[in-house]
Protein backbone atom coordinates (compact mmCIF):
# COMPACT_ATOMS: atom_id res chain seq x y z
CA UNK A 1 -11.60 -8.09 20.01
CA UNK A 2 -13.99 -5.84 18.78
CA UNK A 3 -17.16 -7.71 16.76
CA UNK A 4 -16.97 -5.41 13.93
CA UNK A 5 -13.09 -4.86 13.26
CA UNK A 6 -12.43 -5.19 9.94
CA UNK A 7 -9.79 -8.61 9.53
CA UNK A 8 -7.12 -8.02 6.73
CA UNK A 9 -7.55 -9.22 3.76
CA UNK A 10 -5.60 -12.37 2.52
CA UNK A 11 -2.99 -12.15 -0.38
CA UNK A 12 -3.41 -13.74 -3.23
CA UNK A 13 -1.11 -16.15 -5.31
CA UNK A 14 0.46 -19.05 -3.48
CA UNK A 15 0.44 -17.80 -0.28
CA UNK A 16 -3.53 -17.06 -0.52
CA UNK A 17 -4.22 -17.93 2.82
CA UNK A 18 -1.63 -16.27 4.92
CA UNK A 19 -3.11 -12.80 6.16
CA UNK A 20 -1.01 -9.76 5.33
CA UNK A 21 -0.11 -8.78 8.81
CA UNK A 22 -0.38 -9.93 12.47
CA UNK A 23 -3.21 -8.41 14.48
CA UNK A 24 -0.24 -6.76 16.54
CA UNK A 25 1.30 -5.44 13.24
CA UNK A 26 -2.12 -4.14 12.22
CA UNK A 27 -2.46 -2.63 15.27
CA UNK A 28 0.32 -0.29 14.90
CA UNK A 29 -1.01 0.26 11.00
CA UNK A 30 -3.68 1.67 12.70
CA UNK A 31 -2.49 3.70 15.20
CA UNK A 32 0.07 5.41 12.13
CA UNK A 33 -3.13 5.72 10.13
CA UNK A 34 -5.36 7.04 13.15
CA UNK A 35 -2.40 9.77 14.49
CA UNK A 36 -1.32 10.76 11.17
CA UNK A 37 -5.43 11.58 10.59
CA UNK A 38 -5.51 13.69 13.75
CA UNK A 39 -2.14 15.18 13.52
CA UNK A 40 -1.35 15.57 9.88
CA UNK A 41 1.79 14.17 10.28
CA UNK A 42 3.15 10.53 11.15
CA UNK A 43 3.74 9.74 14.52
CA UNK A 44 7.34 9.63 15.98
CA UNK A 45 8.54 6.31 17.64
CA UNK A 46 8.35 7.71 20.71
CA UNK A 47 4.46 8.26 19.88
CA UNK A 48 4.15 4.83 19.57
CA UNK A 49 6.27 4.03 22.77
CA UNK A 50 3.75 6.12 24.84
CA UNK A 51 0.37 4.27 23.43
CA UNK A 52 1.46 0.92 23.62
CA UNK A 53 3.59 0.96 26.90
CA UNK A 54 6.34 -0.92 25.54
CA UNK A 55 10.05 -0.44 25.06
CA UNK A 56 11.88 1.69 22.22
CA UNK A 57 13.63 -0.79 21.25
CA UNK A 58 10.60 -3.33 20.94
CA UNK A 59 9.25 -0.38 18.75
CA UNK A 60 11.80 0.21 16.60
CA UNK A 61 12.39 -3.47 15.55
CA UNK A 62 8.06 -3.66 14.65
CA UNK A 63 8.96 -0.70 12.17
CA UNK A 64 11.60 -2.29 10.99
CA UNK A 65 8.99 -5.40 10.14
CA UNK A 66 6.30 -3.57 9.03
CA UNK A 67 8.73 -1.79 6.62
CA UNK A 68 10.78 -5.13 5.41
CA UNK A 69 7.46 -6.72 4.65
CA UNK A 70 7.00 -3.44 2.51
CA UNK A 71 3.63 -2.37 4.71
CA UNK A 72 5.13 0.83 5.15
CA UNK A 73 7.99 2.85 3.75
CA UNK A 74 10.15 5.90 6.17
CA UNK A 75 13.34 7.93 5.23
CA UNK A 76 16.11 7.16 7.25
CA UNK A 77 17.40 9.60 9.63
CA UNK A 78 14.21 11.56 8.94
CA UNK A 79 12.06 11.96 11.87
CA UNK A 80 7.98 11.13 11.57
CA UNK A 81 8.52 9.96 7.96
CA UNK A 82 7.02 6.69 8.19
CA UNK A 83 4.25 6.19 5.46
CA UNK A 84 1.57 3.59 5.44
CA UNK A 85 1.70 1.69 1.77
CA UNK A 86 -1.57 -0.46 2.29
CA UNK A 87 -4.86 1.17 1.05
CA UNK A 88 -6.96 1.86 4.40
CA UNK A 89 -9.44 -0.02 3.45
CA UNK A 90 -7.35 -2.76 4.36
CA UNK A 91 -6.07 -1.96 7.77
CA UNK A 92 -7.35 -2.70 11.34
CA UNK A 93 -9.87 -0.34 13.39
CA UNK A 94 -7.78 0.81 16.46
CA UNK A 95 -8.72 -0.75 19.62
CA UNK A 96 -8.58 1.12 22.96
């Protein structure tokens, strides 16, 4: 881990303690964040394949996390339409 990466901030109410993502899930917040800077345009799943060397299917089933827990929002059927719904001040530097 890198000494200065920003940690997500906690939610508040009763589950005050309980961060709002995984470090793995804020990972891939900041890779959407960090491609979508340098490509003006969301990354397709395949995009996210590539960087993190694992399987489509592995994925596909984070988005579908990241989106249930309402982190990010995407159209259906519509490609690179994944949108980040946190502020970035509260997202993960990328590590490399």
């Amino acid at each position: 881990m890198a000494k200065n990466r920003r940690q997500p901030r906690l939610i508040e109410g009763p589950l005050a303690s309980r961060p709002l993502y995984t470090p793995k899930q804020g990972q891939y917040l900041a890779f959407i964040h960090s491609y979508q800077k340098v490509h003006r345009r969301p990354p397709a799943e395949s995009d996210l394949q590539e960087y993190f060397r694992v399987s489509a299917p592995s994925v596909h089933d984070m988005i579908l996390r990241l989106e249930e827990q309402g982190l990010i929002s995407r159209v259906r059927g519509e490609a690179r339409s994944i949108r980040i719904l946190l502020p970035p001040e509260l997202l993960q530097e990328l590590e490399s």
